[in-house]
PDB file of N, CA and C in Angstrom:
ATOM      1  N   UNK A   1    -142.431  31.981 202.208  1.00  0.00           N
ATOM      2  CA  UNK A   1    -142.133  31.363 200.921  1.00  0.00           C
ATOM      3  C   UNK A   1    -140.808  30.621 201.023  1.00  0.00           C
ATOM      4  N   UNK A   2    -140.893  29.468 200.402  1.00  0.00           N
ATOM      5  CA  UNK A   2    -139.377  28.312 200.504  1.00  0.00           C
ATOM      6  C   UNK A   2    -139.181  27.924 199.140  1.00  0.00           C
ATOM      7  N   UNK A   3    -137.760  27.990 198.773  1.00  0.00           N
ATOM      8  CA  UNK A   3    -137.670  27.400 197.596  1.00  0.00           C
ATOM      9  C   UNK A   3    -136.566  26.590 197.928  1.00  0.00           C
ATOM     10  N   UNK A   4    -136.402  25.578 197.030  1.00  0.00           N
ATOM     11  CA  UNK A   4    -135.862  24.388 197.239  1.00  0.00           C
ATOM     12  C   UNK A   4    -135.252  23.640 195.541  1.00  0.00           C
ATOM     13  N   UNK A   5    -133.710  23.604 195.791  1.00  0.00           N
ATOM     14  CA  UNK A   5    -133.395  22.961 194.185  1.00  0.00           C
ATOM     15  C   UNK A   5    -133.590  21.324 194.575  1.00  0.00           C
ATOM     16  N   UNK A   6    -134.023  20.199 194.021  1.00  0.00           N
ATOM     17  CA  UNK A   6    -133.777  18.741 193.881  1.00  0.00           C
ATOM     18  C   UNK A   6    -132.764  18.353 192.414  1.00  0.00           C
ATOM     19  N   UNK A   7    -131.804  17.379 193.537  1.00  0.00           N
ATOM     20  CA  UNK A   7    -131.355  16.365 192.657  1.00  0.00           C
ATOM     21  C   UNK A   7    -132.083  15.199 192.847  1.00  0.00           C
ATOM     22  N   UNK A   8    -132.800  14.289 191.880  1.00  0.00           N
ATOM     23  CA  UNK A   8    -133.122  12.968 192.328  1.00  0.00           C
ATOM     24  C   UNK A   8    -132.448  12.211 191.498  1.00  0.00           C
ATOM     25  N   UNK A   9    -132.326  10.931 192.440  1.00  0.00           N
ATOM     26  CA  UNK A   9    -131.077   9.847 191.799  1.00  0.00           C
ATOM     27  C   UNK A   9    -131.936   8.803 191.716  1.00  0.00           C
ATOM     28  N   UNK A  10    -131.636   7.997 190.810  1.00  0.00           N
ATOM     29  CA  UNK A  10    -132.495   6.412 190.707  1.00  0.00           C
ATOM     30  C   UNK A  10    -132.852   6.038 189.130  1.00  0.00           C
ATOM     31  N   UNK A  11    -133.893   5.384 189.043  1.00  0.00           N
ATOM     32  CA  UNK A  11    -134.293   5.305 188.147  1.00  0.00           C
ATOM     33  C   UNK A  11    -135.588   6.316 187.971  1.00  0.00           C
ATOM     34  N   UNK A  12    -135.406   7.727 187.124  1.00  0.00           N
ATOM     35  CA  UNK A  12    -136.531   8.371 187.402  1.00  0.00           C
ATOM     36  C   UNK A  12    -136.711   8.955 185.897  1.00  0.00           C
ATOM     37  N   UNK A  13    -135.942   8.863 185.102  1.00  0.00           N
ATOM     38  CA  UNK A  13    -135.888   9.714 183.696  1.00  0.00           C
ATOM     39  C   UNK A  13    -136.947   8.095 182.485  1.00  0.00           C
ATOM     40  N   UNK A  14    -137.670   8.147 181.939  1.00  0.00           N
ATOM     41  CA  UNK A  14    -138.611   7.085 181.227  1.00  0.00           C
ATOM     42  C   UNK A  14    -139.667   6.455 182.605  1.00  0.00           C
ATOM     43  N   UNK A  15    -140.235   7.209 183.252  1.00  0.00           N
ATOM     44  CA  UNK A  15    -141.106   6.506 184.140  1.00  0.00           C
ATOM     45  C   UNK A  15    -142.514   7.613 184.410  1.00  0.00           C
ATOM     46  N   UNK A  16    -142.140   8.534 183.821  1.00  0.00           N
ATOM     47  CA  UNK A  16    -143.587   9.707 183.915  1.00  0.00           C
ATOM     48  C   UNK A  16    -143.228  10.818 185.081  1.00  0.00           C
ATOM     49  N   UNK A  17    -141.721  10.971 185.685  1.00  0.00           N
ATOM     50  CA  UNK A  17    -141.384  11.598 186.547  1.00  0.00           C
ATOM     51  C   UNK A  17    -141.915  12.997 186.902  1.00  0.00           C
ATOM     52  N   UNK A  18    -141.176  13.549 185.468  1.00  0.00           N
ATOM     53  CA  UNK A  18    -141.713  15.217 185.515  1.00  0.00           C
ATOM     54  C   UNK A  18    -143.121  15.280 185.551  1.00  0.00           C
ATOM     55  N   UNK A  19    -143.728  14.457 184.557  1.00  0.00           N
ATOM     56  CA  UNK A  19    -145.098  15.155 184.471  1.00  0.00           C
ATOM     57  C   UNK A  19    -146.188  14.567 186.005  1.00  0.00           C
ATOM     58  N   UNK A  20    -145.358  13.533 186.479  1.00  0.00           N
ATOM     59  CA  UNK A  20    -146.088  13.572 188.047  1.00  0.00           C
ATOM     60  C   UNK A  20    -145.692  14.646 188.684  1.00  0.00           C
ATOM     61  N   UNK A  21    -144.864  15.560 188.375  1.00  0.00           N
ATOM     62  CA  UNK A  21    -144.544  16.094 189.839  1.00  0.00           C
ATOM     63  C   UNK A  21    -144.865  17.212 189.348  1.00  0.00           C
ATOM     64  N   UNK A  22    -145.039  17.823 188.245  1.00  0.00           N
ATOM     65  CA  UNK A  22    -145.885  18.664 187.554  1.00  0.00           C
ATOM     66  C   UNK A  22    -147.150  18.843 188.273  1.00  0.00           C
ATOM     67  N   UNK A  23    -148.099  17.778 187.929  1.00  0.00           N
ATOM     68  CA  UNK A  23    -149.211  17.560 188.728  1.00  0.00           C
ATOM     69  C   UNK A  23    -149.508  17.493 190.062  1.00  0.00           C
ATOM     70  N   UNK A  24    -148.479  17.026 191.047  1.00  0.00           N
ATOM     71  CA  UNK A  24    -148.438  17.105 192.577  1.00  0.00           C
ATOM     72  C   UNK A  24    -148.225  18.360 192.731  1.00  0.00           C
ATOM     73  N   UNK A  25    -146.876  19.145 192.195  1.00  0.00           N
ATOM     74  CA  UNK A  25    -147.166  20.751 192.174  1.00  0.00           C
ATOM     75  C   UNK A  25    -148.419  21.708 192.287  1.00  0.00           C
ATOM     76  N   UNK A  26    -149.267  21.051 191.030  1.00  0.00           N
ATOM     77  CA  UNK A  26    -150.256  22.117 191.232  1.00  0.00           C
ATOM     78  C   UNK A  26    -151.377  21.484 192.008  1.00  0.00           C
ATOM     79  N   UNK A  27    -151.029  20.477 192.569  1.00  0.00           N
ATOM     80  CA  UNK A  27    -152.489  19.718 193.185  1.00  0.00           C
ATOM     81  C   UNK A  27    -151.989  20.762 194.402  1.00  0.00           C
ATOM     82  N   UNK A  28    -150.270  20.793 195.306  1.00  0.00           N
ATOM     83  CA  UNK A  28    -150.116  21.456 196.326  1.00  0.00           C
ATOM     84  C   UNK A  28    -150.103  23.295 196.009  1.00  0.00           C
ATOM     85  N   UNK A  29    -150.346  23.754 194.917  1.00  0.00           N
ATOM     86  CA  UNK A  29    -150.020  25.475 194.915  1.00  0.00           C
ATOM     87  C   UNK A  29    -148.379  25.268 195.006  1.00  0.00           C
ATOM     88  N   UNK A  30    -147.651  24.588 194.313  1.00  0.00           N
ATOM     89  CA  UNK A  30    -146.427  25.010 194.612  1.00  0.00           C
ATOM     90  C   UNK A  30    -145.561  25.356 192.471  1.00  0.00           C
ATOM     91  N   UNK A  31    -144.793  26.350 192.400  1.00  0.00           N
ATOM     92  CA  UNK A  31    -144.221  26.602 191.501  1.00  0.00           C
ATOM     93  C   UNK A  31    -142.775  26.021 191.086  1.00  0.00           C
ATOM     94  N   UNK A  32    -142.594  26.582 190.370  1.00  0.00           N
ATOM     95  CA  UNK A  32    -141.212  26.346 189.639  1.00  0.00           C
ATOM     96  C   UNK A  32    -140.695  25.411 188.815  1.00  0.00           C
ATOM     97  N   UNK A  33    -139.890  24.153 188.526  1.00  0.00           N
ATOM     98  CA  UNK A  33    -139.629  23.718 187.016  1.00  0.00           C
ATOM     99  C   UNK A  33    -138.738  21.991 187.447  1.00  0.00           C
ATOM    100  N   UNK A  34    -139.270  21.798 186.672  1.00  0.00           N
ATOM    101  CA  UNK A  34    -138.535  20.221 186.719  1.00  0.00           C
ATOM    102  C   UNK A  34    -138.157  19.907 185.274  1.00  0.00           C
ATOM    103  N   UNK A  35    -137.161  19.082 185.291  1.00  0.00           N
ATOM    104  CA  UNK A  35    -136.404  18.641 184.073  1.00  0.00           C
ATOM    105  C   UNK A  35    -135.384  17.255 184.041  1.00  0.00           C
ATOM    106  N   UNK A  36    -135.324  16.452 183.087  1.00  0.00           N
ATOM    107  CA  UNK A  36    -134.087  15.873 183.100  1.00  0.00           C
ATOM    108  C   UNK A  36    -132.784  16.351 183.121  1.00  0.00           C
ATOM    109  N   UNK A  37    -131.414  15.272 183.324  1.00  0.00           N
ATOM    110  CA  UNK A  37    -130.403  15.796 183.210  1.00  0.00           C
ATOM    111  C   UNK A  37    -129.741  14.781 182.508  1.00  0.00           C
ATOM    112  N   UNK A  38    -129.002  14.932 181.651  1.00  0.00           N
ATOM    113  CA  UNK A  38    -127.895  14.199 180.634  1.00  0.00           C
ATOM    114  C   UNK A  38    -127.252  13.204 181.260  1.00  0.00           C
ATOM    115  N   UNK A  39    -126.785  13.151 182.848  1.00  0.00           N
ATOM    116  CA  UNK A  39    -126.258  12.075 183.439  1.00  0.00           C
ATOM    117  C   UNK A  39    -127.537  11.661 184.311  1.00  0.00           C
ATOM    118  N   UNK A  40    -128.933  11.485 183.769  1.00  0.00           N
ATOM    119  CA  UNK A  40    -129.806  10.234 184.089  1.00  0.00           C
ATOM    120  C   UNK A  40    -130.540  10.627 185.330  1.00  0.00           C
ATOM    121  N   UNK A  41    -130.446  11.912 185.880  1.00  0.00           N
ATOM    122  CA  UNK A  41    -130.892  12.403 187.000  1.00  0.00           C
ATOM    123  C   UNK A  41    -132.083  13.357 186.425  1.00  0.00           C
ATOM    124  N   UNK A  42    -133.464  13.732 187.573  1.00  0.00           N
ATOM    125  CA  UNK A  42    -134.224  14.878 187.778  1.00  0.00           C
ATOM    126  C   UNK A  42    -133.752  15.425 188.500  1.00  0.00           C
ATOM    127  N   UNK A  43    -134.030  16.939 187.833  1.00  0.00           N
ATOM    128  CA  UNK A  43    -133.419  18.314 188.828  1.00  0.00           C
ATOM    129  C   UNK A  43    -134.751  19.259 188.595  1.00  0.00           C
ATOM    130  N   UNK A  44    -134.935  19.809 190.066  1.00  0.00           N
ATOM    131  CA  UNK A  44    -135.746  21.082 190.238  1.00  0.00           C
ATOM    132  C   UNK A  44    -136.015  21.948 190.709  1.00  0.00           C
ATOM    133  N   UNK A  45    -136.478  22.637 191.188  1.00  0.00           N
ATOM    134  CA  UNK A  45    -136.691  23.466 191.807  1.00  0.00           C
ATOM    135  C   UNK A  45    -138.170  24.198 191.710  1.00  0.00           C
ATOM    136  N   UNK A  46    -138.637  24.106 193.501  1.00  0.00           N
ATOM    137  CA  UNK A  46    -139.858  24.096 193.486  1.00  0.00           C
ATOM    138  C   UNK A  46    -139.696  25.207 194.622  1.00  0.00           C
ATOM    139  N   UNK A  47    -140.960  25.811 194.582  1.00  0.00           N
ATOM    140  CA  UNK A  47    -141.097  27.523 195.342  1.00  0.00           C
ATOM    141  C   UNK A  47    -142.873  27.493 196.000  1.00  0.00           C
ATOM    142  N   UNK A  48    -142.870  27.687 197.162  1.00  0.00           N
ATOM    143  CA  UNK A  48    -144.657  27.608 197.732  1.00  0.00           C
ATOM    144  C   UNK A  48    -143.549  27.812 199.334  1.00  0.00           C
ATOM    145  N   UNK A  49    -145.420  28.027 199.998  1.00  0.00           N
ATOM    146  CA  UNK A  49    -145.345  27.513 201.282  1.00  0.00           C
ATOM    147  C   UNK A  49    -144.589  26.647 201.816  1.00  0.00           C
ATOM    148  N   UNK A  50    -143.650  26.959 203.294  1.00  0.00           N
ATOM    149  CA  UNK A  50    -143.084  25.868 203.822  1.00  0.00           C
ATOM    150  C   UNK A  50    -143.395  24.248 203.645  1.00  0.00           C
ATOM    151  N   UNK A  51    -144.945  24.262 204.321  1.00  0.00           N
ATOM    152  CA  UNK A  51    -145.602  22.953 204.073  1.00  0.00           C
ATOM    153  C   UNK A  51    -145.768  21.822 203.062  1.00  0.00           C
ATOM    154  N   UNK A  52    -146.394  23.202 201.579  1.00  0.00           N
ATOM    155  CA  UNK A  52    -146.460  22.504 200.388  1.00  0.00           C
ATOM    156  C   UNK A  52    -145.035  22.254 200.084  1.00  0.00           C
ATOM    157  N   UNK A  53    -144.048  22.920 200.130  1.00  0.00           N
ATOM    158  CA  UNK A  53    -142.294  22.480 199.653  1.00  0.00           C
ATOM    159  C   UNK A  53    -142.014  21.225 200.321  1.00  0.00           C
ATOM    160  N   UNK A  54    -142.299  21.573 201.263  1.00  0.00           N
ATOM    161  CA  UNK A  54    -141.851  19.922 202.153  1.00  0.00           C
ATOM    162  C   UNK A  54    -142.586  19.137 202.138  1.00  0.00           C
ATOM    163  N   UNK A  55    -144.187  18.904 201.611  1.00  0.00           N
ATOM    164  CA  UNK A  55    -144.903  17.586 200.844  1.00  0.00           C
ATOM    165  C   UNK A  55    -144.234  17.760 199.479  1.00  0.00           C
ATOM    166  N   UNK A  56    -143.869  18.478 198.817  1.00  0.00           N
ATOM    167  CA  UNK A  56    -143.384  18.109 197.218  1.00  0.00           C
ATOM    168  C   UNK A  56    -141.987  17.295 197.432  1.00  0.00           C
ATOM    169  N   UNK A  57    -141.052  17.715 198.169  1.00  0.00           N
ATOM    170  CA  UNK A  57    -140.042  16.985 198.631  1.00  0.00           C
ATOM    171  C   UNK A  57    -140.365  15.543 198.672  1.00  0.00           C
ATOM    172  N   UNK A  58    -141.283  14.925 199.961  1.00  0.00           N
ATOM    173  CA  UNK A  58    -141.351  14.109 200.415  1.00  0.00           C
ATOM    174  C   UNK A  58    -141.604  13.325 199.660  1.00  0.00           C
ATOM    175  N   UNK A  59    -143.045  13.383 198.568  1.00  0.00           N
ATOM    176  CA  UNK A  59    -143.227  12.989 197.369  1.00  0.00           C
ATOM    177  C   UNK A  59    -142.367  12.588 196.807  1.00  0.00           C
ATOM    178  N   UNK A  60    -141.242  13.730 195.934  1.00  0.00           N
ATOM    179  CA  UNK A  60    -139.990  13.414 195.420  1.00  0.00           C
ATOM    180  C   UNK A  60    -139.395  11.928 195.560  1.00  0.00           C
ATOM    181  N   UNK A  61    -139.326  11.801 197.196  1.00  0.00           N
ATOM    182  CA  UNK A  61    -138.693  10.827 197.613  1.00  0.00           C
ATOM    183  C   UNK A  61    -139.094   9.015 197.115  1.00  0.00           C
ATOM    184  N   UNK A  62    -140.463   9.877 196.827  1.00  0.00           N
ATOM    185  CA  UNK A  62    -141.118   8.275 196.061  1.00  0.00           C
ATOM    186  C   UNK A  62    -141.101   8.547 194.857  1.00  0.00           C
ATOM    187  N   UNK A  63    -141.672   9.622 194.074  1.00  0.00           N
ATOM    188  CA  UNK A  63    -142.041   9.442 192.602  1.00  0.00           C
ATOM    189  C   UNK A  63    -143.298   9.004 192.304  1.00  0.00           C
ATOM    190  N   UNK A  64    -143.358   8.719 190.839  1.00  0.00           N
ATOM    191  CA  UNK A  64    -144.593   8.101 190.538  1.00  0.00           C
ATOM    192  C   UNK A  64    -144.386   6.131 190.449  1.00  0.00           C
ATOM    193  N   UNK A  65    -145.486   5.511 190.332  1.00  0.00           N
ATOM    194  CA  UNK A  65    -145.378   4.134 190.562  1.00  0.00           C
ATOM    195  C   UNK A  65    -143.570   3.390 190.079  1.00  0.00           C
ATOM    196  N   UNK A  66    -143.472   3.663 189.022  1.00  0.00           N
ATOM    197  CA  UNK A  66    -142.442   3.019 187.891  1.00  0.00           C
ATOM    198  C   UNK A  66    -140.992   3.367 188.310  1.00  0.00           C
ATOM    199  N   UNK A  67    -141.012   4.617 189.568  1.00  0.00           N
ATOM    200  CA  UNK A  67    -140.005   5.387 189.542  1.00  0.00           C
ATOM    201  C   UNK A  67    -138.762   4.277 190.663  1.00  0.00           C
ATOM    202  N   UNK A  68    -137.868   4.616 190.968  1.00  0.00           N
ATOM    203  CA  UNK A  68    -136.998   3.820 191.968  1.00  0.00           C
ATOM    204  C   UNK A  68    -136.317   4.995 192.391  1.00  0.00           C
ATOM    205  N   UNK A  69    -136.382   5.710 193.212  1.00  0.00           N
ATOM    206  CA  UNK A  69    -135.808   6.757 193.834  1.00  0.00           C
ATOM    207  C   UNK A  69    -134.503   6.250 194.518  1.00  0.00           C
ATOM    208  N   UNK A  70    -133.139   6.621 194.536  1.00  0.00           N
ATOM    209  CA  UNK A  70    -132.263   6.585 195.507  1.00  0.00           C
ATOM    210  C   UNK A  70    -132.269   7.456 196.753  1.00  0.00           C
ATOM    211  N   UNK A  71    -131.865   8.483 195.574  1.00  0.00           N
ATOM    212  CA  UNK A  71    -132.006   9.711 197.205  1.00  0.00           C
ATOM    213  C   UNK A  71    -132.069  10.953 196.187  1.00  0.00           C
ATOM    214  N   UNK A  72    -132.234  11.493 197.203  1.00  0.00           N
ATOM    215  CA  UNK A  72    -133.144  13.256 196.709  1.00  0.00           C
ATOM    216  C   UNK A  72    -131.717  14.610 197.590  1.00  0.00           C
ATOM    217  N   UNK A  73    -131.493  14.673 196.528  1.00  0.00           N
ATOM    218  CA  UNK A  73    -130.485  16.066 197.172  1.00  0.00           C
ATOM    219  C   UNK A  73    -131.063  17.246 197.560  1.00  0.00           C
ATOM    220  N   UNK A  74    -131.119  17.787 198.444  1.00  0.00           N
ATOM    221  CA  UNK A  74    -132.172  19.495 198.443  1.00  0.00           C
ATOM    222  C   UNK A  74    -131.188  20.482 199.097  1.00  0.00           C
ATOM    223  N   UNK A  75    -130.852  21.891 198.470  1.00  0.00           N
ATOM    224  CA  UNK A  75    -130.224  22.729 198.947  1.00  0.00           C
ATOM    225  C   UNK A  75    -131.447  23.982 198.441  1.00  0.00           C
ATOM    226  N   UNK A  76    -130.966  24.929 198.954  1.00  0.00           N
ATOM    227  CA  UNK A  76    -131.435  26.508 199.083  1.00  0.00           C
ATOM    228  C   UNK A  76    -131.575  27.111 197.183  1.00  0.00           C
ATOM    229  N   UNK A  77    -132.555  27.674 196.982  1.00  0.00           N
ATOM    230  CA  UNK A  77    -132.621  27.995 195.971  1.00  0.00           C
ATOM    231  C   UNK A  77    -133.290  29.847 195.715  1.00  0.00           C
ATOM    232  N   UNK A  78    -133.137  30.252 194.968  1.00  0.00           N
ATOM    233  CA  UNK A  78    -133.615  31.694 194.901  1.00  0.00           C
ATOM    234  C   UNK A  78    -134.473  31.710 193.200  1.00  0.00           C
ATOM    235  N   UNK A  79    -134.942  33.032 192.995  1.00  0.00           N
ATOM    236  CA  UNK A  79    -135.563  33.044 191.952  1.00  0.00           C
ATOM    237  C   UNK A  79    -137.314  33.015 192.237  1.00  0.00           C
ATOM    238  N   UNK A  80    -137.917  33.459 191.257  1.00  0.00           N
ATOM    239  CA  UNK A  80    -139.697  33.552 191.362  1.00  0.00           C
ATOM    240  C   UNK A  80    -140.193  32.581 190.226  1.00  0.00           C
ATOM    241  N   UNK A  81    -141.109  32.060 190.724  1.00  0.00           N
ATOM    242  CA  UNK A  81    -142.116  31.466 189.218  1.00  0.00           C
ATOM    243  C   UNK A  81    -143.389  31.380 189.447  1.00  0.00           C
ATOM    244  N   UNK A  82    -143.517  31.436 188.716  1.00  0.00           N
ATOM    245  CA  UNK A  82    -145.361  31.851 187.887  1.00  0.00           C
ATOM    246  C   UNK A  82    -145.972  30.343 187.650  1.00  0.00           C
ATOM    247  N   UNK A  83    -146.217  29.424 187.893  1.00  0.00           N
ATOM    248  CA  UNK A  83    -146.908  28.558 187.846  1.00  0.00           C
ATOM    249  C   UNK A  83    -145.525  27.250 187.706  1.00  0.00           C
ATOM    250  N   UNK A  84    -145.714  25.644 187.510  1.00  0.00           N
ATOM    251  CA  UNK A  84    -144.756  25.017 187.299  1.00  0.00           C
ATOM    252  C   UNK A  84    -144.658  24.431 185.974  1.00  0.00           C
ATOM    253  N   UNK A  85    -143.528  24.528 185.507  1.00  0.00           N
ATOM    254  CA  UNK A  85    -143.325  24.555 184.128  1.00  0.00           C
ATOM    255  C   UNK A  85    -142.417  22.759 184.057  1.00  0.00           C
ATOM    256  N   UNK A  86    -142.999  21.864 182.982  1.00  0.00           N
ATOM    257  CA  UNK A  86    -142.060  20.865 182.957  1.00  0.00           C
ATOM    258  C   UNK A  86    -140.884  21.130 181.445  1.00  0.00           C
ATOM    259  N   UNK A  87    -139.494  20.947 181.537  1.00  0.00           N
ATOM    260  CA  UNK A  87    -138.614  21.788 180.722  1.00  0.00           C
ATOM    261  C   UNK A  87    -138.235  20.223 180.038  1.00  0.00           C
ATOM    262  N   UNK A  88    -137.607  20.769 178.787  1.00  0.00           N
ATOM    263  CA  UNK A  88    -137.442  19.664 177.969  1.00  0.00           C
ATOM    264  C   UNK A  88    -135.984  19.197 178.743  1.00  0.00           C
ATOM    265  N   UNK A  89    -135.350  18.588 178.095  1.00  0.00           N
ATOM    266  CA  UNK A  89    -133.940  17.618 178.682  1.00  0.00           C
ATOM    267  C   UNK A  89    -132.613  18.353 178.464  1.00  0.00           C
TER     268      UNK A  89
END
């Protein structure tokens, strides 16, 4: 089991961010929570299999169509979740 926090930078907050990656989550079996942040960034943290963490990542790195990704921060994360939850702002 891998868990993983994201910062993503770009244009990603008004483009359908969370609720794509919501959906790539459970298309891969992977858990945990995505959200906006007040200074214009997605933050998350996602929990599965090595494999599925590192396709949700990679993903990340693009987004959905509308999105403009800069760059994707990933450090070490702890904690359990029960399915993936998208959190208000």
């Amino acid at each position: 089991m891998k868990t993983r926090h994201l910062r993503i930078h770009g244009r990603v907050q008004g483009v359908w961010f969370r609720e794509s990656m919501r959906q790539e989550a459970a298309r891969l079996g992977v858990t945990g929570w995505v959200r906006n942040t007040a200074d214009g960034k997605v933050e998350a943290v996602v929990q599965g299999p090595a494999e599925a963490v590192d396709a949700l990542i990679a993903w990340a790195h693009k987004g959905p169509p509308m999105a403009r990704v800069e760059r994707v921060e990933v450090s070490e994360a702890g904690g359990t979740f029960q399915g993936f939850e998208k959190r208000r702002d």
